[in-house]
Structures are given as structure tokens and as C-alpha cells.
PDB file of N, CA and C in Angstrom:
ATOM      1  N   UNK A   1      30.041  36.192-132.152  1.00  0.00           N
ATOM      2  CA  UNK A   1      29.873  35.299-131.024  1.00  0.00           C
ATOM      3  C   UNK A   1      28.592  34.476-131.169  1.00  0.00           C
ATOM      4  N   UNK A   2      27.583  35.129-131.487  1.00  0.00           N
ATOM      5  CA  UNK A   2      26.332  34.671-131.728  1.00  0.00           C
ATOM      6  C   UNK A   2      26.182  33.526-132.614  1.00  0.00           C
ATOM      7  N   UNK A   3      27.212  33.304-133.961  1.00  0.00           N
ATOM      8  CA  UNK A   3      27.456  32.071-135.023  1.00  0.00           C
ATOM      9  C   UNK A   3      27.649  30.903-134.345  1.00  0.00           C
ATOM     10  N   UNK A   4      28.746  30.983-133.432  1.00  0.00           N
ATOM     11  CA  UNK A   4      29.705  30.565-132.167  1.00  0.00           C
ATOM     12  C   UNK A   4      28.551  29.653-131.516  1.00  0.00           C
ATOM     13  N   UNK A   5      28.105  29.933-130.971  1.00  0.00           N
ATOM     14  CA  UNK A   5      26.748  29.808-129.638  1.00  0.00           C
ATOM     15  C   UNK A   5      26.189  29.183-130.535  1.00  0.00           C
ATOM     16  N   UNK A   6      25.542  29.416-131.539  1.00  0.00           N
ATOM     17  CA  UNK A   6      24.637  28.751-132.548  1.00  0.00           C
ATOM     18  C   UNK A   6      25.234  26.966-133.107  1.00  0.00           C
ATOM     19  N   UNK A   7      26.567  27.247-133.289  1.00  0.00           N
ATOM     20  CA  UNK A   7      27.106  25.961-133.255  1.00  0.00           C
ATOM     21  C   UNK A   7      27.269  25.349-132.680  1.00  0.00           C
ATOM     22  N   UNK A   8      27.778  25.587-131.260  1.00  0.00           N
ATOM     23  CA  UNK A   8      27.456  24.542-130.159  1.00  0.00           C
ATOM     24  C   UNK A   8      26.143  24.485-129.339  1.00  0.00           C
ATOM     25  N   UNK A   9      25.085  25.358-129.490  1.00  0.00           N
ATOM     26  CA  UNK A   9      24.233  24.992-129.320  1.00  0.00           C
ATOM     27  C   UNK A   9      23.019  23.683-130.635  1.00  0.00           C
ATOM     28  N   UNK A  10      23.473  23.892-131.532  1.00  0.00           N
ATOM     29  CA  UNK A  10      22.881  23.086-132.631  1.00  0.00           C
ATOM     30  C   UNK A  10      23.592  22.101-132.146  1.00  0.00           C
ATOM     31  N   UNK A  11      24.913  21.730-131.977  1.00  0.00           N
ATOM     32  CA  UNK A  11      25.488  20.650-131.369  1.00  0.00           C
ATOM     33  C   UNK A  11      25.055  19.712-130.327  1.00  0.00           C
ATOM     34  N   UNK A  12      24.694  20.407-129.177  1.00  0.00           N
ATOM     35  CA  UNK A  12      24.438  20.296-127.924  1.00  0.00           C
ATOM     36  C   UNK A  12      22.565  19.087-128.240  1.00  0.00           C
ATOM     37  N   UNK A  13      22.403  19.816-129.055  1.00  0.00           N
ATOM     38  CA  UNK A  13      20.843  19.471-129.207  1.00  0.00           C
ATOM     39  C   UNK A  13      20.910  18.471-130.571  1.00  0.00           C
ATOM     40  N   UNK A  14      21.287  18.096-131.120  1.00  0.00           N
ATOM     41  CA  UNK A  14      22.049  16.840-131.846  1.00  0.00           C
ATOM     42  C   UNK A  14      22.059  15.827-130.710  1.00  0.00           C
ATOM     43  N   UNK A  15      23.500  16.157-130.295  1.00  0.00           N
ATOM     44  CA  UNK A  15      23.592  15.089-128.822  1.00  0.00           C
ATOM     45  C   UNK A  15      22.166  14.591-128.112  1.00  0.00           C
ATOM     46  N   UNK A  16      21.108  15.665-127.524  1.00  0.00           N
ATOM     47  CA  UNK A  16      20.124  15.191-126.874  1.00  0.00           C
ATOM     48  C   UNK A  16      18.807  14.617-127.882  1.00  0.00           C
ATOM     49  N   UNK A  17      18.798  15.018-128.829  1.00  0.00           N
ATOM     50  CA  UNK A  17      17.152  14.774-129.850  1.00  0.00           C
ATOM     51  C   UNK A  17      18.025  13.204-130.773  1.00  0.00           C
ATOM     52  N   UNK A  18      19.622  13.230-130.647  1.00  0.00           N
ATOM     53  CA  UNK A  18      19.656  11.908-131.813  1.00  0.00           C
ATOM     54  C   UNK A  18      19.444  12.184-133.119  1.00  0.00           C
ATOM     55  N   UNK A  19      18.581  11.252-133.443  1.00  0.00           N
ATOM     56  CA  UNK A  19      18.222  10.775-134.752  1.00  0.00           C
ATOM     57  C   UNK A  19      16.709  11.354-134.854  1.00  0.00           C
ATOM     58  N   UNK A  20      16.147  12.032-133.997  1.00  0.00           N
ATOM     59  CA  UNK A  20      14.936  12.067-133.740  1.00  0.00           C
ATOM     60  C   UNK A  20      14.137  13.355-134.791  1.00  0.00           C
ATOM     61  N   UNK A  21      15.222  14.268-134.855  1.00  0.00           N
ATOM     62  CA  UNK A  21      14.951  15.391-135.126  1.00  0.00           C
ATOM     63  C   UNK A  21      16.100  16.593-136.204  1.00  0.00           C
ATOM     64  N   UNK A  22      15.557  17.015-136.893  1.00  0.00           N
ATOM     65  CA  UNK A  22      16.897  17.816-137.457  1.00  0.00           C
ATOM     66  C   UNK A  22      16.627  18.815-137.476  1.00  0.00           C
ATOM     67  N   UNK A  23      18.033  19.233-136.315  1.00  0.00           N
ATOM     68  CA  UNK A  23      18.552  20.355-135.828  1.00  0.00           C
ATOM     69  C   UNK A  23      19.156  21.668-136.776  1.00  0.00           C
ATOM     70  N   UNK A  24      19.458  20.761-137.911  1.00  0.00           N
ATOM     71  CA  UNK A  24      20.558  22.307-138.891  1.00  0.00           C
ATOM     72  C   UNK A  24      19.827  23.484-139.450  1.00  0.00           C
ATOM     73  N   UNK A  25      18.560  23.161-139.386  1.00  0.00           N
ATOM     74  CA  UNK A  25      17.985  24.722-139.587  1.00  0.00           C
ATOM     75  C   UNK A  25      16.932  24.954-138.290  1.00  0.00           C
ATOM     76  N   UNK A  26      17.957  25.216-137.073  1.00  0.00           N
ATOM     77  CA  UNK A  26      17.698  25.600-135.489  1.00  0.00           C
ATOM     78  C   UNK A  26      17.436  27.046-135.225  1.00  0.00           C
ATOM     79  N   UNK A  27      18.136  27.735-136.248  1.00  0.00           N
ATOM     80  CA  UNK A  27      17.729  29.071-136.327  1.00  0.00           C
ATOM     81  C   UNK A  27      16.565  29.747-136.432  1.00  0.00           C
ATOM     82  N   UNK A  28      15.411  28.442-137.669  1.00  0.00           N
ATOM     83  CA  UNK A  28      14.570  29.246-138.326  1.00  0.00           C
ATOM     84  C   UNK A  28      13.379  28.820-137.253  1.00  0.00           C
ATOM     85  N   UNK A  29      13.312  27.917-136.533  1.00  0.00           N
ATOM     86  CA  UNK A  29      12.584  27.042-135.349  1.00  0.00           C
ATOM     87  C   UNK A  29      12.028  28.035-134.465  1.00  0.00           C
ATOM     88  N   UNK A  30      10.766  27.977-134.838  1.00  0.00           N
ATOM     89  CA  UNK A  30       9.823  29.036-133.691  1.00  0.00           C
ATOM     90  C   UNK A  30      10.267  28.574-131.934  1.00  0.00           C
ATOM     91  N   UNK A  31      10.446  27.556-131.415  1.00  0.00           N
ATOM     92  CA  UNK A  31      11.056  27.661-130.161  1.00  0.00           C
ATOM     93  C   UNK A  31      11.904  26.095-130.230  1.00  0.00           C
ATOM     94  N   UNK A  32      12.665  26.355-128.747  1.00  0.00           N
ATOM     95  CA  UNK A  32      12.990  24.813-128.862  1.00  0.00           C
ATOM     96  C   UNK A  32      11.737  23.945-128.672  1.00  0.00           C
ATOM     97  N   UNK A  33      10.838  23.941-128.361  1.00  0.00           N
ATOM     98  CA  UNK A  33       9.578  22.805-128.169  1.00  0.00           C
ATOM     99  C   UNK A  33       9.520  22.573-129.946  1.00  0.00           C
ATOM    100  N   UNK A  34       9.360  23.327-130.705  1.00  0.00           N
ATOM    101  CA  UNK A  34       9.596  22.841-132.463  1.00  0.00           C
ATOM    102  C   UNK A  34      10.530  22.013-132.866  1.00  0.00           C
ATOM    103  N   UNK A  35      11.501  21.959-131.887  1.00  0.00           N
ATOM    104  CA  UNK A  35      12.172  21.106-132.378  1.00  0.00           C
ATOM    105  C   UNK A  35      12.653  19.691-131.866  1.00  0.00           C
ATOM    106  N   UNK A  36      10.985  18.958-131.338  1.00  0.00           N
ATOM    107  CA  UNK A  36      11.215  17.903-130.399  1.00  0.00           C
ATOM    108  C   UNK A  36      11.440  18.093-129.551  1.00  0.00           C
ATOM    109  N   UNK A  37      11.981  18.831-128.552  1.00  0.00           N
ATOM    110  CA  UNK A  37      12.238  18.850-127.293  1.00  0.00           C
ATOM    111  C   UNK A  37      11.346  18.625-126.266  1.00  0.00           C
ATOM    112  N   UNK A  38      11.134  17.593-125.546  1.00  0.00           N
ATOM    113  CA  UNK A  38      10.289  17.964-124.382  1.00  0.00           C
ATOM    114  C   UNK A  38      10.703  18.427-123.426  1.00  0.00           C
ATOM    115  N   UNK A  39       9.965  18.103-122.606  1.00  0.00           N
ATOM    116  CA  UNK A  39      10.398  18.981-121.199  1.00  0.00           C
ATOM    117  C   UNK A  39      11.711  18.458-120.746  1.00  0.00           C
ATOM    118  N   UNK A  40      12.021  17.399-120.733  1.00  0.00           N
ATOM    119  CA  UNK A  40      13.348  17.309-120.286  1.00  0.00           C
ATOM    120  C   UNK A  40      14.394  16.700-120.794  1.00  0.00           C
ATOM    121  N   UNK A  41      13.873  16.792-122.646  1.00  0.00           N
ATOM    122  CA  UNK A  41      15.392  17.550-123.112  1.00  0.00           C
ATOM    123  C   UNK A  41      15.577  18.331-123.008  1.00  0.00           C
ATOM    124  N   UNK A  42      14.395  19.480-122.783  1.00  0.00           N
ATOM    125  CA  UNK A  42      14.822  21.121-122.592  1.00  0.00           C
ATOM    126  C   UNK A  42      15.786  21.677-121.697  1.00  0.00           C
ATOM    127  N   UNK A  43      15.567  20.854-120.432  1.00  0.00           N
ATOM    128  CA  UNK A  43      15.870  20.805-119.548  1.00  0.00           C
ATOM    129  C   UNK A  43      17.822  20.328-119.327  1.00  0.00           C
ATOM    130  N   UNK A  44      17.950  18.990-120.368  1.00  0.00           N
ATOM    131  CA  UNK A  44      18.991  18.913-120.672  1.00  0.00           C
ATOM    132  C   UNK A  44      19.572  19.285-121.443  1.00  0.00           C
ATOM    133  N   UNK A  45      19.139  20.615-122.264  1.00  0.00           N
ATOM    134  CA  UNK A  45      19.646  21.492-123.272  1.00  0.00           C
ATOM    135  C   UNK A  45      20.176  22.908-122.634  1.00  0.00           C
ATOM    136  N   UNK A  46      19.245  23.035-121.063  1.00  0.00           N
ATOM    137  CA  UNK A  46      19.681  24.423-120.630  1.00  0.00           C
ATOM    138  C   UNK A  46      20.867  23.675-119.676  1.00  0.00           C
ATOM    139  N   UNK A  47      20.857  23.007-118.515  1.00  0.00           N
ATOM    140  CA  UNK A  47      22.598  22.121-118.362  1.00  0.00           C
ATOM    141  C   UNK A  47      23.457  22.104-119.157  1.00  0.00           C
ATOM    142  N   UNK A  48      23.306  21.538-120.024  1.00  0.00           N
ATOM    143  CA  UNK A  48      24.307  21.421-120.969  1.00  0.00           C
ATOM    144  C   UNK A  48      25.368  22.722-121.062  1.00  0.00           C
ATOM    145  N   UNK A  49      24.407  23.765-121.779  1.00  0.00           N
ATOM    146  CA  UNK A  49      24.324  25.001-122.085  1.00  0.00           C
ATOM    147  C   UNK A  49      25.234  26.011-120.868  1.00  0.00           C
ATOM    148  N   UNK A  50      24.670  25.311-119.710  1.00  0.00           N
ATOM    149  CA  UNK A  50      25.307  26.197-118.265  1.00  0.00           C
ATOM    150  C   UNK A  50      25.923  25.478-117.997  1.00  0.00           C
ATOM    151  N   UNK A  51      26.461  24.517-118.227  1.00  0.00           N
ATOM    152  CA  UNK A  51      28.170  24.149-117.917  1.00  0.00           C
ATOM    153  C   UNK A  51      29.162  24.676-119.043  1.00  0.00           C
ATOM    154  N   UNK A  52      29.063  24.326-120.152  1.00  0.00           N
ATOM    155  CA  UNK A  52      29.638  24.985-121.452  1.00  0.00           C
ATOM    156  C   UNK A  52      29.943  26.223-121.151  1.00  0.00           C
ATOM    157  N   UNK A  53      29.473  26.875-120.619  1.00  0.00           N
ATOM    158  CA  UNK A  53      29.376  28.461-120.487  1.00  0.00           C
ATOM    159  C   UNK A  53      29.652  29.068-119.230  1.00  0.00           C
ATOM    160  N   UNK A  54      29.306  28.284-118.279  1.00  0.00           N
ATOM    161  CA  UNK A  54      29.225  28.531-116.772  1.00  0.00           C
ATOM    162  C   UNK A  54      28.363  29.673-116.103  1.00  0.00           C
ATOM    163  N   UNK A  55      26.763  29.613-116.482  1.00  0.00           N
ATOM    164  CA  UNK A  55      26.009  30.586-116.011  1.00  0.00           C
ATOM    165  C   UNK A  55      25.280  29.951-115.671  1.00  0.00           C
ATOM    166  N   UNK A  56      24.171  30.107-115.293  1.00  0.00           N
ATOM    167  CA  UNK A  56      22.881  29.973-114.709  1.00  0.00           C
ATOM    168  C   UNK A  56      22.065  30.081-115.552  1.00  0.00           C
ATOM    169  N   UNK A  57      20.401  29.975-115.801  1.00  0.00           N
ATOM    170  CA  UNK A  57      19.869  30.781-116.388  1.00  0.00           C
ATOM    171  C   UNK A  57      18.833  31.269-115.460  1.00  0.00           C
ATOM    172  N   UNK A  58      18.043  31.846-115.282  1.00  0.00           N
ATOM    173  CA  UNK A  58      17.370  33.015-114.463  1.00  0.00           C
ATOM    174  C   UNK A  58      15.970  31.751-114.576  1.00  0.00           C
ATOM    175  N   UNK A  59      15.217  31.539-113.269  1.00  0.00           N
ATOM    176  CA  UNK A  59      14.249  30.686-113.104  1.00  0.00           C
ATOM    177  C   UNK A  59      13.370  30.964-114.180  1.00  0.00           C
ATOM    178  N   UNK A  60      13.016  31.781-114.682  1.00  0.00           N
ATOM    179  CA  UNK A  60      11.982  32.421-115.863  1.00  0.00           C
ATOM    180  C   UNK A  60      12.077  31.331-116.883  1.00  0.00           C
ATOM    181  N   UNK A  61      13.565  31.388-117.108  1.00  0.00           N
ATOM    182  CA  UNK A  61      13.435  31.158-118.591  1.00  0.00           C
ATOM    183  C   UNK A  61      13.471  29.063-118.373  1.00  0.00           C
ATOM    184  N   UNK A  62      13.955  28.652-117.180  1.00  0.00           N
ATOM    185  CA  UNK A  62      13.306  27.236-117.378  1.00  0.00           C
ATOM    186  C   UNK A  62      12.328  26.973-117.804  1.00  0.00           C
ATOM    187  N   UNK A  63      11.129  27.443-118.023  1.00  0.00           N
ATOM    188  CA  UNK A  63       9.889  26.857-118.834  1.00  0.00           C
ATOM    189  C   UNK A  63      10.458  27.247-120.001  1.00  0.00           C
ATOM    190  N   UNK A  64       9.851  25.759-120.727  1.00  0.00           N
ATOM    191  CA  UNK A  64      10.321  25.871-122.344  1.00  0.00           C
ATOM    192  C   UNK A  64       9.594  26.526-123.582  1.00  0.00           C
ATOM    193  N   UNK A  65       8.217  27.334-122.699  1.00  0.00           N
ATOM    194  CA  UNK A  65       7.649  27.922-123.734  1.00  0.00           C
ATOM    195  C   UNK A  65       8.229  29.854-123.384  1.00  0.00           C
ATOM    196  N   UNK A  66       9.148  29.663-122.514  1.00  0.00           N
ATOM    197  CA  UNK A  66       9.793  31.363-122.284  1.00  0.00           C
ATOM    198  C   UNK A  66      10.056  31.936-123.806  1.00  0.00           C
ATOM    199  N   UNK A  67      11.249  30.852-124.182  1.00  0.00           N
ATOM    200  CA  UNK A  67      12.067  31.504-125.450  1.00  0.00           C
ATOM    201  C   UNK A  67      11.138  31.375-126.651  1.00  0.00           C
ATOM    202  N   UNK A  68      10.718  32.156-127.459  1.00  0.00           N
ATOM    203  CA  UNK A  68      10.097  32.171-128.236  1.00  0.00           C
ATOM    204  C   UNK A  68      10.214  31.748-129.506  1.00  0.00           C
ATOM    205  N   UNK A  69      11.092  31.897-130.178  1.00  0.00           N
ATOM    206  CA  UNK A  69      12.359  31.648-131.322  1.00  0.00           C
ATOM    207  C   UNK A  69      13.615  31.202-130.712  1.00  0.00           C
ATOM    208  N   UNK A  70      14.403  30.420-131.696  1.00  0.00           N
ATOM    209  CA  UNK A  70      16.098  30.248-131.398  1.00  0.00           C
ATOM    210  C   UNK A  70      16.589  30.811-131.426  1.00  0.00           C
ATOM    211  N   UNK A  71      16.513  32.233-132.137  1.00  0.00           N
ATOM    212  CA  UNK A  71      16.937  33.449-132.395  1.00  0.00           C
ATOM    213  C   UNK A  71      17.472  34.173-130.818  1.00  0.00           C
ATOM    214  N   UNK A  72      16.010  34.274-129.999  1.00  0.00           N
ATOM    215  CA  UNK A  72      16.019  34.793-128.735  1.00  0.00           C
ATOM    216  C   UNK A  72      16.832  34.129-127.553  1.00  0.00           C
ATOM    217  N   UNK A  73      16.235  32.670-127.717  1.00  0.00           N
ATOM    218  CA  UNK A  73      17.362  31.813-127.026  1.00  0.00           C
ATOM    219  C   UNK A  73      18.410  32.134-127.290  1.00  0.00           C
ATOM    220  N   UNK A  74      19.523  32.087-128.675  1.00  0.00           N
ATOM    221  CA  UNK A  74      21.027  32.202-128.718  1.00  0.00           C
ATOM    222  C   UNK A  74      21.432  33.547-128.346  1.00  0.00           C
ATOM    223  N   UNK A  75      20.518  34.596-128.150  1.00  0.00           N
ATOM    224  CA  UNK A  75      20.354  35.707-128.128  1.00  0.00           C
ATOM    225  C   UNK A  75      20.701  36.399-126.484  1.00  0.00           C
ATOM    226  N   UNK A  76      20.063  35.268-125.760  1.00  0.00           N
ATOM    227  CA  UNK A  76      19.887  35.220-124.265  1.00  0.00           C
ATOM    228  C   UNK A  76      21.121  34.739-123.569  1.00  0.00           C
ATOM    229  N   UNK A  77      21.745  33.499-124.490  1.00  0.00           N
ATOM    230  CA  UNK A  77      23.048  32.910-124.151  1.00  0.00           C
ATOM    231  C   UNK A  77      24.044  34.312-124.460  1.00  0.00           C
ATOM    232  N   UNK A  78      24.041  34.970-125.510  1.00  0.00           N
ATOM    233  CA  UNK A  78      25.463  35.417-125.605  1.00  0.00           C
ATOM    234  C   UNK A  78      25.051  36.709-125.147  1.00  0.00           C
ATOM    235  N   UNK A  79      23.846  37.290-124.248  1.00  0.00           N
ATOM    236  CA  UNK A  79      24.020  37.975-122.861  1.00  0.00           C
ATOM    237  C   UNK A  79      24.490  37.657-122.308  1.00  0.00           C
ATOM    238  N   UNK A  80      24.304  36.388-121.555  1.00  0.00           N
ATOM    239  CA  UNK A  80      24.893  35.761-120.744  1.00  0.00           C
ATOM    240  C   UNK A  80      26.432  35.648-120.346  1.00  0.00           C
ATOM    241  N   UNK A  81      26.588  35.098-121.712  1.00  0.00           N
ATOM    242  CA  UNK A  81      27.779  35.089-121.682  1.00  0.00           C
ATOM    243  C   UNK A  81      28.761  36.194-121.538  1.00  0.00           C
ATOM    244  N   UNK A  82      28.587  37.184-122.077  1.00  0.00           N
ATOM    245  CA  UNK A  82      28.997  38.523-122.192  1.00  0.00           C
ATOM    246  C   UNK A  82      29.487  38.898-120.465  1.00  0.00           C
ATOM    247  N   UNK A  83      28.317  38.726-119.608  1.00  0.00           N
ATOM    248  CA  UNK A  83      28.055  39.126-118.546  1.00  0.00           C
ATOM    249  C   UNK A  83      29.315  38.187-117.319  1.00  0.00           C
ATOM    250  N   UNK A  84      29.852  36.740-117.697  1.00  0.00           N
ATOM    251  CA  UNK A  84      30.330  35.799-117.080  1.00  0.00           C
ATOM    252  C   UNK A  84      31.883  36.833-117.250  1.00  0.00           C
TER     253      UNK A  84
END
């Protein structure tokens, strides 16, 4: 599931960064802020993310320095998901 999530999340963040930034090694990316994101692509990366999926994410993790790695982020989604 976790590969899964990883692909449409690398996707998702394509769509918002453009041309700006490359996403295909999203995995190895100490957080999303490494990978261009500011605050509100972050912001339009966790939407995105909670419609795709249909969860929420827990007020915590809106600040974009919560997730530490992408690892933890995709990590957090397919709790999530699990849980829906």
C-alpha cells in the first residue's frame, strides 16, 4: 500500500511544485519543505491528499515542519488510510 501512496503522492506534488522541483526521488527528501514546498503548497499537498483518501489530518501535522522525512509522511497516510 505504502508504494501505492508513494505514487500518488509523488504525483500529487508534481501537479503542485510543476517544473519547479523534482519530485522522483521523494522518498529520499528529509521533509516536504526539501522539496520546494512552501507553506501553501504544503498546504495544497495535505487537501489534495484528504480528498484522494477522504481523511483529515490531525491539526498537528498541518505545520510543515511536523513530518520529518517522506518516509514518515507516506507512513502517516497509509495509517490513515487503514483507519478510513
Amino acid at each position: 500500500m505504502q508504494n501505492e501512496i508513494l505514487m500518488i503522492v509523488t504525483n500529487l506534488i508534481k501537479n503542485i511544485i510543476g517544473e519547479e522541483g523534482n519530485p522522483d526521488n521523494i522518498i529520499q527528501m528529509d521533509s516536504p519543505i526539501s522539496m520546494k514546498l512552501n507553506s501553501i503548497n504544503f498546504i495544497k499537498m495535505i487537501v489534495a491528499v484528504e480528498e484522494k483518501y477522504g481523511f483529515e489530518f490531525d491539526d498537528e501535522c498541518l505545520n510543515p515542519n511536523y513530518f520529518t522525512s517522506m518516509q514518515f509522511f507516506i507512513s502517516y497516510i497509509a495509517k490513515k488510510v487503514k483507519r478510513c
